[in-house]
N, C-alpha and C. Protein backbone atom coordinates (compact mmCIF):
# COMPACT_ATOMS: atom_id res chain seq x y z
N UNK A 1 46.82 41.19 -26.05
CA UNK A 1 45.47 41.43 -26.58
C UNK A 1 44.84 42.61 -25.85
N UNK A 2 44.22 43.98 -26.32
CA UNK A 2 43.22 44.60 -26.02
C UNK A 2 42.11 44.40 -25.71
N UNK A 3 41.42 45.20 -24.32
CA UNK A 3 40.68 44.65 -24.02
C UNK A 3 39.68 45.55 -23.98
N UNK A 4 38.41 45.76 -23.97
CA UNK A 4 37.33 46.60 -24.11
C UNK A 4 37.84 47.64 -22.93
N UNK A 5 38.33 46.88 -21.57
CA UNK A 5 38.41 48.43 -20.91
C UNK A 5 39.42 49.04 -21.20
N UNK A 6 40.13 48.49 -22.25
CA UNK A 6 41.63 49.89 -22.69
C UNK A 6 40.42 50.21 -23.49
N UNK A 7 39.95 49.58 -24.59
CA UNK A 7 40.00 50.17 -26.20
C UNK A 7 38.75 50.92 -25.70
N UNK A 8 37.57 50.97 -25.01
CA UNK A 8 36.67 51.66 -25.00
C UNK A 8 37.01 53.32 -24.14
N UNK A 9 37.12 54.16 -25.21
CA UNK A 9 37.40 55.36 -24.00
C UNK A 9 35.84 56.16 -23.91
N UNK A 10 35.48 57.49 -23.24
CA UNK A 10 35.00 57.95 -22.82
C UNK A 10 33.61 57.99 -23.93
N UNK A 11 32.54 57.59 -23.83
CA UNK A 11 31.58 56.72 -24.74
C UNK A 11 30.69 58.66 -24.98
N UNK A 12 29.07 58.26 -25.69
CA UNK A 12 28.89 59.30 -25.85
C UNK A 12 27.37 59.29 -26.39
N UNK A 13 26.71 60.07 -26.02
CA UNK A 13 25.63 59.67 -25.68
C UNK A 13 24.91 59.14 -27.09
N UNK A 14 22.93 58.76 -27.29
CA UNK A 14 23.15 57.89 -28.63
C UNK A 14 22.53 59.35 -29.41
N UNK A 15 22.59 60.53 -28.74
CA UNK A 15 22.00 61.53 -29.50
C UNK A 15 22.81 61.99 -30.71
N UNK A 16 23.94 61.24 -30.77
CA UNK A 16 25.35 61.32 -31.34
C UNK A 16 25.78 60.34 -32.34
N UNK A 17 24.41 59.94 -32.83
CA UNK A 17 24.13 58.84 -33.59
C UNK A 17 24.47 59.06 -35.14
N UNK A 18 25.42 59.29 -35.44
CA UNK A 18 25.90 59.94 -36.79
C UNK A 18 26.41 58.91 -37.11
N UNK A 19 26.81 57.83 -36.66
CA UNK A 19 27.46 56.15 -37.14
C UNK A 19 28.48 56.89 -38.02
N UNK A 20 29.17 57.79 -37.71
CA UNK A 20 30.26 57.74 -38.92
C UNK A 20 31.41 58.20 -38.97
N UNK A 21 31.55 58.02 -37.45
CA UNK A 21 33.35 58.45 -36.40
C UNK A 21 32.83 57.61 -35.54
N UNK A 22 34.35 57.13 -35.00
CA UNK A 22 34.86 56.54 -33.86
C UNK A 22 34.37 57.67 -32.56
N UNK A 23 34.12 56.69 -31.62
CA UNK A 23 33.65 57.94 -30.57
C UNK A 23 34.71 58.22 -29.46
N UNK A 24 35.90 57.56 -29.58
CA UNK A 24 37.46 57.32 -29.12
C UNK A 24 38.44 58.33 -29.88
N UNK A 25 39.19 59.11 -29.60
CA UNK A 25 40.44 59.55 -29.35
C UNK A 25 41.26 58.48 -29.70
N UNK A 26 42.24 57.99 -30.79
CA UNK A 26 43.12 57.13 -30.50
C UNK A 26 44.14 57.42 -31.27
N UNK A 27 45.00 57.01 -30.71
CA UNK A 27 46.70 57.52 -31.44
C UNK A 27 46.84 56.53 -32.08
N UNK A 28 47.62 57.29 -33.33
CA UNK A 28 47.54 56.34 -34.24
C UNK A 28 46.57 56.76 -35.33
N UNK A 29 45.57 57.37 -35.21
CA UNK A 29 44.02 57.22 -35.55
C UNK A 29 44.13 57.01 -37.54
N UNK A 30 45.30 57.06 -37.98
CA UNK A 30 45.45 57.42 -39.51
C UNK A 30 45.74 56.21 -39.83
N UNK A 31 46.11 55.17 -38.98
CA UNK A 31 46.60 53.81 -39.37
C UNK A 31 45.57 52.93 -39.26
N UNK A 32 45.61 51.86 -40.93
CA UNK A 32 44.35 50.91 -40.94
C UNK A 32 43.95 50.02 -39.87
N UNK A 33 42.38 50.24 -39.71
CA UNK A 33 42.01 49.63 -39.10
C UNK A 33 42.03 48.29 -39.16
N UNK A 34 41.64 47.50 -37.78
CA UNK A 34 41.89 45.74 -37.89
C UNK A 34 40.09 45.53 -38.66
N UNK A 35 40.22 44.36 -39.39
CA UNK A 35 38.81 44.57 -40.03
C UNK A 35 38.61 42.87 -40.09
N UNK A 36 37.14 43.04 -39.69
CA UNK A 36 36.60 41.44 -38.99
C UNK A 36 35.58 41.18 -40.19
N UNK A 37 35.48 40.17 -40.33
CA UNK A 37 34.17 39.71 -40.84
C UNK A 37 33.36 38.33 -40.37
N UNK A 38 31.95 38.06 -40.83
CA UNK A 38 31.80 36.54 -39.88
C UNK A 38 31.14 35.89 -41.21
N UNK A 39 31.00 34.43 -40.47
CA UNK A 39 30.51 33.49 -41.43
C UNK A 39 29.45 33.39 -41.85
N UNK A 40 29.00 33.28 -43.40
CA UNK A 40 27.57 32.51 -43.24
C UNK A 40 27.22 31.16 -42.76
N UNK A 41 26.44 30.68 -43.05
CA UNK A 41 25.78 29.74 -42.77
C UNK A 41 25.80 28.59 -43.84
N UNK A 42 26.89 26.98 -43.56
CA UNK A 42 27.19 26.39 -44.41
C UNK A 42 26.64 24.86 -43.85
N UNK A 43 26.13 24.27 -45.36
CA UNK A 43 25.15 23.45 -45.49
C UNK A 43 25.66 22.39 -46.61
N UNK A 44 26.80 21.78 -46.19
CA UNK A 44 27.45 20.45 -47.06
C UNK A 44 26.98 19.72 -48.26
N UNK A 45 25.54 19.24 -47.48
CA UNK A 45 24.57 17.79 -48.41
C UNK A 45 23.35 19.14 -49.12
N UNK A 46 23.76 20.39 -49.35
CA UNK A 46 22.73 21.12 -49.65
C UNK A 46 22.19 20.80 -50.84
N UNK A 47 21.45 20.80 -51.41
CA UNK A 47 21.27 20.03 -52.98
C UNK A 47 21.48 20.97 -53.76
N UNK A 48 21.83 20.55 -55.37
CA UNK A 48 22.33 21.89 -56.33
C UNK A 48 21.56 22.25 -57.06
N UNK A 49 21.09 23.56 -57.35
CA UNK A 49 20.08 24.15 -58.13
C UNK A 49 18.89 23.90 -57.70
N UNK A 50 17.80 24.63 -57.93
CA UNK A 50 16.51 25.13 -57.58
C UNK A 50 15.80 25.51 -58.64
N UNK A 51 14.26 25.81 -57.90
CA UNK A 51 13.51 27.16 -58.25
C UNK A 51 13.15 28.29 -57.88
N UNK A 52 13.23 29.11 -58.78
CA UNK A 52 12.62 30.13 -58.16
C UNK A 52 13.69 31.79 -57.88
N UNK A 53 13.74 32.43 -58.09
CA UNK A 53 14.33 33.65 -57.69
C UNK A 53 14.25 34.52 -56.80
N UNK A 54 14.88 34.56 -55.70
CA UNK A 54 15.02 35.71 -54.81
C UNK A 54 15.86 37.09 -54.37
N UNK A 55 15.49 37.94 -53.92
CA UNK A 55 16.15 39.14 -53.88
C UNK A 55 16.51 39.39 -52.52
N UNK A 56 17.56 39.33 -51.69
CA UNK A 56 18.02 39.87 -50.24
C UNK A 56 18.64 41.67 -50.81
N UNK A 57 17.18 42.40 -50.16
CA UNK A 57 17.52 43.39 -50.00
C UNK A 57 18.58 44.05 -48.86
N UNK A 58 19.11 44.95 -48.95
CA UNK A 58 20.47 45.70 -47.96
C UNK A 58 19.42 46.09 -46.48
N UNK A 59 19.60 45.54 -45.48
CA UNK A 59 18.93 45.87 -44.03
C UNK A 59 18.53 46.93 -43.99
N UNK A 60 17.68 47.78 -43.41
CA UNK A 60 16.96 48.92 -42.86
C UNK A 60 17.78 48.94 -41.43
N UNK A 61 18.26 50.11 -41.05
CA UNK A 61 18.93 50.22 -39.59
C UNK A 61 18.58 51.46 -39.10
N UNK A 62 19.05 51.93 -37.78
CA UNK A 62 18.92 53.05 -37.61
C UNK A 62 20.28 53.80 -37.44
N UNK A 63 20.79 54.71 -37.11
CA UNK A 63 22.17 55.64 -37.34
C UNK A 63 22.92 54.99 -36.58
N UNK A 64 22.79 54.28 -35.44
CA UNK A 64 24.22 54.34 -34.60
C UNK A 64 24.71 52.98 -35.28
N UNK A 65 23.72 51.90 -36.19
CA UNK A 65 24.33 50.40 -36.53
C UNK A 65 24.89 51.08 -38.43
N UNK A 66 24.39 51.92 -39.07
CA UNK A 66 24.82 52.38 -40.09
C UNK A 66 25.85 52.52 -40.68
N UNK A 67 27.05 51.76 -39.96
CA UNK A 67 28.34 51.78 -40.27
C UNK A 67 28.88 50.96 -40.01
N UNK A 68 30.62 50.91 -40.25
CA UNK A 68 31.54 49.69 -40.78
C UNK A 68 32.31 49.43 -38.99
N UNK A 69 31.63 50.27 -38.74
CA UNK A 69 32.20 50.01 -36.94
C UNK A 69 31.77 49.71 -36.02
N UNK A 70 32.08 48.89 -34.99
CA UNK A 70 31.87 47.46 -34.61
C UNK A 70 30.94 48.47 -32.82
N UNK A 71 29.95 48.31 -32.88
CA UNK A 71 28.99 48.94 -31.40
C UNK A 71 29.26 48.08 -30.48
N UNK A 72 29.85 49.27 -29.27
CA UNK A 72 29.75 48.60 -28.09
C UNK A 72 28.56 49.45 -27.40
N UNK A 73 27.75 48.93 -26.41
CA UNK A 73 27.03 49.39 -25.17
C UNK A 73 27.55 49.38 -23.80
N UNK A 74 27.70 50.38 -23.66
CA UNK A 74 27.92 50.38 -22.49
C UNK A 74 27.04 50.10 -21.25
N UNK A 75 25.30 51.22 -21.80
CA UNK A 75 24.91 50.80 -20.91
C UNK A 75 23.46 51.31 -22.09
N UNK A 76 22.36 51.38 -21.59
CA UNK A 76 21.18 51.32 -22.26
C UNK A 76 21.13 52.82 -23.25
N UNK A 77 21.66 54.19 -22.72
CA UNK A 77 21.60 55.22 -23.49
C UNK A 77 23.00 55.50 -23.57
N UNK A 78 23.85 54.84 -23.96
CA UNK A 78 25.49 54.79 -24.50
C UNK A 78 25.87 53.98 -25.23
N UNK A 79 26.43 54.37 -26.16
CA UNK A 79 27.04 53.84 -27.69
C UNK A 79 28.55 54.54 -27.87
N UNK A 80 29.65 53.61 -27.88
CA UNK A 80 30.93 53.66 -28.76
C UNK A 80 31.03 52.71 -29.74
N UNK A 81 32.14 52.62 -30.30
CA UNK A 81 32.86 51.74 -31.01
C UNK A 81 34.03 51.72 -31.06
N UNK A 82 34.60 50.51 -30.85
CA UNK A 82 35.68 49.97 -31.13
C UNK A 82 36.66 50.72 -31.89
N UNK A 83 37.95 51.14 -31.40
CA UNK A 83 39.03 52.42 -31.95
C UNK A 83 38.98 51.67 -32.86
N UNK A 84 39.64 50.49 -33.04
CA UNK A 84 41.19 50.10 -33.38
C UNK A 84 40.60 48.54 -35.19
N UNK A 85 38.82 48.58 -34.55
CA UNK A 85 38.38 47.89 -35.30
C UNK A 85 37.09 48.54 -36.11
N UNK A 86 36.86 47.65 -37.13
CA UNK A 86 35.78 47.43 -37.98
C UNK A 86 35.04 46.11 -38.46
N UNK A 87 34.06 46.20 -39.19
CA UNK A 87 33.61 45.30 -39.97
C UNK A 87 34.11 46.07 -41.31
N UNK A 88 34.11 44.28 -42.41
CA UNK A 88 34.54 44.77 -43.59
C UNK A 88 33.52 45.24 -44.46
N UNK A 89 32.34 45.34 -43.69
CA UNK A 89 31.37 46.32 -44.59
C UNK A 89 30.72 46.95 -43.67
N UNK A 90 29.80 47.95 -44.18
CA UNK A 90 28.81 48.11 -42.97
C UNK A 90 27.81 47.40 -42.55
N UNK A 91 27.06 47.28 -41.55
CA UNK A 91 26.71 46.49 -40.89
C UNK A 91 25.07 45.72 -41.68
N UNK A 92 24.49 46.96 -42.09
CA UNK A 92 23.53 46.62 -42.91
C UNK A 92 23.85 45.83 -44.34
N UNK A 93 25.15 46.20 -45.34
CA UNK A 93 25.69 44.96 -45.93
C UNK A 93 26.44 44.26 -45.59
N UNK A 94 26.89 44.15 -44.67
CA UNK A 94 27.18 42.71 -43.61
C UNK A 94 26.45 41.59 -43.63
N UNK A 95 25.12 42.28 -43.49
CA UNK A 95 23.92 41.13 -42.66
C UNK A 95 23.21 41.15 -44.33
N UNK A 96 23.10 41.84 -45.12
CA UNK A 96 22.43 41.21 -46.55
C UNK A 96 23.46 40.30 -47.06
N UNK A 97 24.68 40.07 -47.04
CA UNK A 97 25.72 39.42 -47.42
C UNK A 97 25.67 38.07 -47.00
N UNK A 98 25.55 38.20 -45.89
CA UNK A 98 25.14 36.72 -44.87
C UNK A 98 24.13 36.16 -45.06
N UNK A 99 23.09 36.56 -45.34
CA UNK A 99 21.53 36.13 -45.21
C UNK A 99 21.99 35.39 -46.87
N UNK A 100 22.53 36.45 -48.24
CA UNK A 100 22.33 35.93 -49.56
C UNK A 100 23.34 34.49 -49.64
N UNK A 101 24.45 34.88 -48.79
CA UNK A 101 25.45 33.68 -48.62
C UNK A 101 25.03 32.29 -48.01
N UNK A 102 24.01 32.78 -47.36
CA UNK A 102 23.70 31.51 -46.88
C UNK A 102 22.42 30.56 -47.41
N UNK A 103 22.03 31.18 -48.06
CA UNK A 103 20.69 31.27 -48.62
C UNK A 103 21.25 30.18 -50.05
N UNK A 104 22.27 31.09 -50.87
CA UNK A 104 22.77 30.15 -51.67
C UNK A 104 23.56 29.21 -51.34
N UNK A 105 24.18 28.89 -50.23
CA UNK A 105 24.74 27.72 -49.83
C UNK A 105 23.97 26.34 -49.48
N UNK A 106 22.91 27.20 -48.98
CA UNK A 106 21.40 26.00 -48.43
C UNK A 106 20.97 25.17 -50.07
N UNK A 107 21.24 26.11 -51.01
CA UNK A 107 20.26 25.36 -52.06
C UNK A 107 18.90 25.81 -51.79
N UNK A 108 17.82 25.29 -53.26
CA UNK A 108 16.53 25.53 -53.16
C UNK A 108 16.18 26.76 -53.57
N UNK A 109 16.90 27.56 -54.22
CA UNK A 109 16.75 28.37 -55.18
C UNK A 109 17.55 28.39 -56.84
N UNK A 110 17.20 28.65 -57.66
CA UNK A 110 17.81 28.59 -58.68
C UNK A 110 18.44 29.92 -58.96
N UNK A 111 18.52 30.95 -58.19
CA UNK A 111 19.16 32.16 -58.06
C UNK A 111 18.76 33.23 -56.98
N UNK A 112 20.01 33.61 -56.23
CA UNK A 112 19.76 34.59 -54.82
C UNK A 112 20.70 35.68 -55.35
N UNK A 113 19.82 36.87 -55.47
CA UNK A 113 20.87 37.85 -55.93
C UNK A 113 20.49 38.63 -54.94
N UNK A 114 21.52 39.86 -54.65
CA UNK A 114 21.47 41.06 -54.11
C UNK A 114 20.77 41.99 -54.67
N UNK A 115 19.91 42.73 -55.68
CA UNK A 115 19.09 43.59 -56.05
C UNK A 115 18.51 42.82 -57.55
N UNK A 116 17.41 43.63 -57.74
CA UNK A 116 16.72 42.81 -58.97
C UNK A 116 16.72 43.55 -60.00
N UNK A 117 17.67 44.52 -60.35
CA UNK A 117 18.47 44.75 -61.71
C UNK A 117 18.22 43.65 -62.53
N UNK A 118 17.28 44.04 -63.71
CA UNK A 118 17.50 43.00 -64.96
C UNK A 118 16.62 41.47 -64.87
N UNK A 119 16.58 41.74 -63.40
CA UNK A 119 15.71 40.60 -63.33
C UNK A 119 14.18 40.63 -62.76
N UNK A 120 13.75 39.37 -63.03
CA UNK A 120 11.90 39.36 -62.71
C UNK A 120 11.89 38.58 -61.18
N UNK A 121 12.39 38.93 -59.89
CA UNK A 121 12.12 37.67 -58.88
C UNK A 121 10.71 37.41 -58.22
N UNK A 122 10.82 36.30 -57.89
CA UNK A 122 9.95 35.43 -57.47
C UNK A 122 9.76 36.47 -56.12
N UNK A 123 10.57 36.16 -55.46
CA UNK A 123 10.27 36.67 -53.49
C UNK A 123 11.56 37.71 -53.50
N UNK A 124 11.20 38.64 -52.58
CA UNK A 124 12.04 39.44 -52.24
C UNK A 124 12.56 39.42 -50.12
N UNK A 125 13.28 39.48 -49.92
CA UNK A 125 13.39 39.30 -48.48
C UNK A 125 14.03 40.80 -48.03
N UNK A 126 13.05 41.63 -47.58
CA UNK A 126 13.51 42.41 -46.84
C UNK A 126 14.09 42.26 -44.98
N UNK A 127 14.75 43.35 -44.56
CA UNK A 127 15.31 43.22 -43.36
C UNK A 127 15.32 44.27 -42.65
N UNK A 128 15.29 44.03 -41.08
CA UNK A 128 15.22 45.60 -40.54
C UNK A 128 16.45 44.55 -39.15
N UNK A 129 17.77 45.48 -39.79
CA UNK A 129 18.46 45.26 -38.29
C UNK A 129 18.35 45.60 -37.30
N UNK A 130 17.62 45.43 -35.93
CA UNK A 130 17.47 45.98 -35.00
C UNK A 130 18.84 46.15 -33.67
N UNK A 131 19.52 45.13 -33.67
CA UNK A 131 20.33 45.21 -33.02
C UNK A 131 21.60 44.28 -33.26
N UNK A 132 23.11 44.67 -32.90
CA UNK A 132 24.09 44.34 -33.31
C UNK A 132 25.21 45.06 -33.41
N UNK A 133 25.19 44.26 -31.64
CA UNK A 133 26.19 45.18 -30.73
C UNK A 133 26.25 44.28 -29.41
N UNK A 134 27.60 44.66 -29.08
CA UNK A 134 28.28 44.11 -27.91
C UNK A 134 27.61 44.76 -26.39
N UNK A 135 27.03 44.32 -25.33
CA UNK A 135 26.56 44.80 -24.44
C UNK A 135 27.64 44.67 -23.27
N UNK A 136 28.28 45.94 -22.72
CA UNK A 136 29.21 45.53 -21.96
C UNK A 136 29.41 46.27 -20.52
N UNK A 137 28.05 46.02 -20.17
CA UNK A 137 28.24 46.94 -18.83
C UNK A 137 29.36 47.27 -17.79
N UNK A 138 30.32 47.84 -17.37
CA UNK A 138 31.48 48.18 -16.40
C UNK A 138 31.22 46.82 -15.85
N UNK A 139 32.02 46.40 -15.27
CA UNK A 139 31.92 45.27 -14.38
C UNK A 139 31.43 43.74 -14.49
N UNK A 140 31.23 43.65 -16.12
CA UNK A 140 30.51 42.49 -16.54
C UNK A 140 30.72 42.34 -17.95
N UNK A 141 30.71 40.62 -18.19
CA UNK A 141 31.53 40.38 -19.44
C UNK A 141 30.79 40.77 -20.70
N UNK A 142 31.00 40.87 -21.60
CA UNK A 142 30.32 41.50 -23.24
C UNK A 142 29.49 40.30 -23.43
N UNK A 143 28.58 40.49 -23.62
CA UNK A 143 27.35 40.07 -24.47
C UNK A 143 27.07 40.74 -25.82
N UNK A 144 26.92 39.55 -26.55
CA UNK A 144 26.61 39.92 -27.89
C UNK A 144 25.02 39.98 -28.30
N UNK A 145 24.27 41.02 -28.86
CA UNK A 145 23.22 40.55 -29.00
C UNK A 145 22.84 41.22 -30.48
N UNK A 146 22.51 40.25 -31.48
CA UNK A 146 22.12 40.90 -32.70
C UNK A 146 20.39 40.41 -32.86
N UNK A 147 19.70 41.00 -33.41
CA UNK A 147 17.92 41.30 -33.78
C UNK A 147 17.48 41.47 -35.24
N UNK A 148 17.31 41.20 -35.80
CA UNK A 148 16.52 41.74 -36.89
C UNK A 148 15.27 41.31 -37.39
N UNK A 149 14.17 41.85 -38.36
CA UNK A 149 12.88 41.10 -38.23
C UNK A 149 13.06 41.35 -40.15
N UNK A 150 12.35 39.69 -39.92
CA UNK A 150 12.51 39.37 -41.56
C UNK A 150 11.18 39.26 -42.51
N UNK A 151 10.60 40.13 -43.26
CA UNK A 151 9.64 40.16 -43.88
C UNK A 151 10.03 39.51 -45.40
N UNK A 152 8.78 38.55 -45.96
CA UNK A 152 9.31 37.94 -47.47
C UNK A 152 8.03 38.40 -48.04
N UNK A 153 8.18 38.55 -49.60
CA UNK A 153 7.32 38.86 -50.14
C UNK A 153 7.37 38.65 -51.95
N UNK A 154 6.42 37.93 -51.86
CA UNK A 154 5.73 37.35 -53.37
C UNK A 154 5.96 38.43 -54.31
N UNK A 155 6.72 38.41 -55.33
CA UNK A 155 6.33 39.65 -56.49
C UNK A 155 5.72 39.41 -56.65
N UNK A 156 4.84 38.46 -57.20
CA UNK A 156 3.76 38.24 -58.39
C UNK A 156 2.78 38.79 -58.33
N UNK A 157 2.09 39.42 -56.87
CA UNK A 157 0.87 40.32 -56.39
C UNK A 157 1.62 41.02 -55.02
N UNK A 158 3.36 41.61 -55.03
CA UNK A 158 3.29 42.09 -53.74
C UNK A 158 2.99 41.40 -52.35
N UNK A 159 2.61 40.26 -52.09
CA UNK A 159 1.97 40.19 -50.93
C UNK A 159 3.03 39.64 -49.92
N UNK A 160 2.92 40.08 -48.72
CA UNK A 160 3.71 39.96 -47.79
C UNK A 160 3.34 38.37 -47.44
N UNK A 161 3.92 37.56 -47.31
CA UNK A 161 3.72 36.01 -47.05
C UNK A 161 4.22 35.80 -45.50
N UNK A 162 5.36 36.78 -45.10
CA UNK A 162 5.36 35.72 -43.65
C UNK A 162 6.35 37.11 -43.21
N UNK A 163 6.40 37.31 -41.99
CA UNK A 163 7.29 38.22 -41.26
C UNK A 163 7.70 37.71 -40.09
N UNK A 164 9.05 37.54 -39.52
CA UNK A 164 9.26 36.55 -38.41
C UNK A 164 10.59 37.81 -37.71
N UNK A 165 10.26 37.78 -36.50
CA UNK A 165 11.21 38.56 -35.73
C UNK A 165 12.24 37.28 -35.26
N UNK A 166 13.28 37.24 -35.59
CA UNK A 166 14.81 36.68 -35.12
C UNK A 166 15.36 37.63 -34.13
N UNK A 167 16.15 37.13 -32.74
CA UNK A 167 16.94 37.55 -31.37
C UNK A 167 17.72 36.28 -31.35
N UNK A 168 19.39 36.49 -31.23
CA UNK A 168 20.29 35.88 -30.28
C UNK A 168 21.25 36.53 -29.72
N UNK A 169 21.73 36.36 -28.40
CA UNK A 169 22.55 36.40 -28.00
C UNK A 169 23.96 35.40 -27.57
N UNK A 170 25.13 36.13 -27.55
CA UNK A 170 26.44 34.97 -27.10
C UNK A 170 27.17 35.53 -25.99
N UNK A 171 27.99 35.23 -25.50
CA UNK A 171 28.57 35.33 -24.29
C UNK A 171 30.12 35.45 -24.98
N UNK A 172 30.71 36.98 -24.43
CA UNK A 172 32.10 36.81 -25.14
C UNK A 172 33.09 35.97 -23.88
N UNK A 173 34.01 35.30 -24.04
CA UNK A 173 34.63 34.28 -23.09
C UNK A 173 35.40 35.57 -22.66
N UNK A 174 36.04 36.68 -23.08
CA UNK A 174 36.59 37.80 -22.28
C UNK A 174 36.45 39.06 -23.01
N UNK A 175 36.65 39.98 -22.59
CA UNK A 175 37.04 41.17 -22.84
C UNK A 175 37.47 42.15 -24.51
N UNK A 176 38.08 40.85 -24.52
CA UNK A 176 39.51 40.76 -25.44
C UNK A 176 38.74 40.98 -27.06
N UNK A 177 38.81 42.20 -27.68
CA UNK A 177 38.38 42.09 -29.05
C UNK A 177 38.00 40.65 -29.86
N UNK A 178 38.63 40.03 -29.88
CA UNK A 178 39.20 38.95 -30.88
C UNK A 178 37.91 37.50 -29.85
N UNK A 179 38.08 37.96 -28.85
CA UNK A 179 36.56 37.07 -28.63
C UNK A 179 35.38 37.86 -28.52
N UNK A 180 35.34 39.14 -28.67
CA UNK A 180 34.08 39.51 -28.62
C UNK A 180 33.64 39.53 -29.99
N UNK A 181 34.55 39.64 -30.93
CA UNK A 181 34.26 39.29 -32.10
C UNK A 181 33.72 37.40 -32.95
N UNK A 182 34.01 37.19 -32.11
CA UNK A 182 33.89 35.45 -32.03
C UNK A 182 32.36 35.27 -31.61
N UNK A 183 32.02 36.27 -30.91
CA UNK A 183 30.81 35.97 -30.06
C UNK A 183 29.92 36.78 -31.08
N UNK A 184 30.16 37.53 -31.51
CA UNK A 184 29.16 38.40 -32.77
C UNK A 184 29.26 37.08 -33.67
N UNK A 185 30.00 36.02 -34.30
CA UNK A 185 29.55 34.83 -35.00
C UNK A 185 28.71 34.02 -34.91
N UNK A 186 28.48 33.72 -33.50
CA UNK A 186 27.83 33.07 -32.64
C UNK A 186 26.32 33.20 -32.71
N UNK A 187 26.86 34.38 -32.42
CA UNK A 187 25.30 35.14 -32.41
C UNK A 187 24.52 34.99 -33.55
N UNK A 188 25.53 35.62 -34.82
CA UNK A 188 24.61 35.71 -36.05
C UNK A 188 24.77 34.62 -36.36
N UNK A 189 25.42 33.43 -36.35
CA UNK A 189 25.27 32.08 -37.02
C UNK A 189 24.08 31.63 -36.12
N UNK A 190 23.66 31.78 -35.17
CA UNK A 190 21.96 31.35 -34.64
C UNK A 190 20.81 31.63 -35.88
N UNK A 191 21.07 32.86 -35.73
CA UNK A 191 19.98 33.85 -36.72
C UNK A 191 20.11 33.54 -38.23
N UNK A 192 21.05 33.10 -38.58
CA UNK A 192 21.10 32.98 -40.32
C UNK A 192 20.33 31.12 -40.37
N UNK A 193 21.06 30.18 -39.47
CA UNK A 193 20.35 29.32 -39.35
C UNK A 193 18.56 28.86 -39.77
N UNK A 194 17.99 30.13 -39.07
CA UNK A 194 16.96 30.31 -38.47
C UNK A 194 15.96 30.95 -39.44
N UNK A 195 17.18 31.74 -39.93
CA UNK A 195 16.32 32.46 -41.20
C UNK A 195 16.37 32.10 -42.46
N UNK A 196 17.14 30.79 -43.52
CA UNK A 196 17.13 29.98 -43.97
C UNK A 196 16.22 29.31 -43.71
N UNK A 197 15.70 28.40 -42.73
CA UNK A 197 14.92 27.50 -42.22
C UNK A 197 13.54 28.23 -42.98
N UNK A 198 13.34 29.51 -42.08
CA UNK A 198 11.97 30.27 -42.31
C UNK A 198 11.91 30.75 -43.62
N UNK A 199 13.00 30.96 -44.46
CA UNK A 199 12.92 31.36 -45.60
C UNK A 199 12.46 30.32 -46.33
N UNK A 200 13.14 29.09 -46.59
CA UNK A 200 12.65 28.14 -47.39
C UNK A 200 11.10 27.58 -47.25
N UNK A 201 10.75 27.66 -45.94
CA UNK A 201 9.50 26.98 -45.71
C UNK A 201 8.18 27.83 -46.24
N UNK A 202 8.78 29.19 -46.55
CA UNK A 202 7.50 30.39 -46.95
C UNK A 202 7.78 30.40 -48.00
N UNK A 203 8.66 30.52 -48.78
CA UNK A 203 9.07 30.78 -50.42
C UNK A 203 8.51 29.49 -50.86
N UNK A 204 6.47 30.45 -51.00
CA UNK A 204 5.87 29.12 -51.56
C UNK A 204 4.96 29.68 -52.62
């Protein structure tokens, strides 16, 4: 198994925030990448069918989370990513994917779509990813920490009904890709939890 101190090479500063190269040198570099994805948020006794229509818009981010490749920190003004990996989308439809996946798994809507093409919805749930990325200072194990702040809002007059800032962090058990990727689940399975919860209780 690879471990952040092979796979991370010489990092680069975040003025370099183009999210859209590897910031690594790696041989090989033409051969597919390993590509991760995580879970939503699953809810067994969820009840079937609903009311009401909602829209999970695609996250708001800023350049260095804007892509399908997985952020490490090194330290507060340093950003790489992962050679050898990805996410299977980018990160901003990553996290609309999760939020709509889980949203329809919970029940309590009668439809969660991804854009409102064709349709009239009830609430719309915008997102601003703030963070979502591995924190891995030299000498200390990866921390995962993902952020985003969730605003919902009424079509029927526009009005913003509730805005709630979501933070978790996880602890990767090592080094090793394949748990630091485990620990980005962790993380966001806190937050989807959380934002279900808050979603249903405002979609009023």
């Amino acid at each position: 198994m690879k471990t952040l101190s092979r796979l991370i090479a010489p990092v680069v500063a975040l003025s370099l925030l183009s999210g859209c190269a590897a910031v690594t040198r790696v041989s090989g570099a033409a051969e597919p990448l390993n590509s991760f994805t995580l879970a939503p948020a699953t809810y067994p006794n969820a009840p079937v069918g609903g009311s009401g229509h909602i829209v999970i818009e695609e996250a708001s981010t800023s350049g260095a989370l804007a892509t399908d490749r997985i952020l490490i920190k090194p330290s507060r003004v340093q950003a790489a990513y992962l050679p050898e990996s990805r996410w299977t989308d980018p990160a901003p439809v990553l996290v609309q994917t999760l939020l709509l996946s889980s949203l329809q798994n919970a029940g309590g809507f009668r439809l969660v779509a991804r854009d409102a093409k064709g349709l009239q919805p009830d609430f719309t749930l915008m997102t601003e990813l703030r963070d979502f990325q591995a924190e891995a200072p030299a000498g200390a194990a990866p921390v995962v920490k993902v952020g985003m702040t969730l605003t919902l809002i009424r079509e029927a007059d526009r009005r913003i009904l509730a805005t709630r800032r979501l933070d978790a962090s996880a602890a990767a058990a090592s080094d090793g890709t394949a748990d630091v990727v485990v620990a980005f689940d962790a993380a966001t399975s806190q937050i989807l939890g959380q934002a279900v919860a808050w979603v249903q209780s405002n979609a009023r």
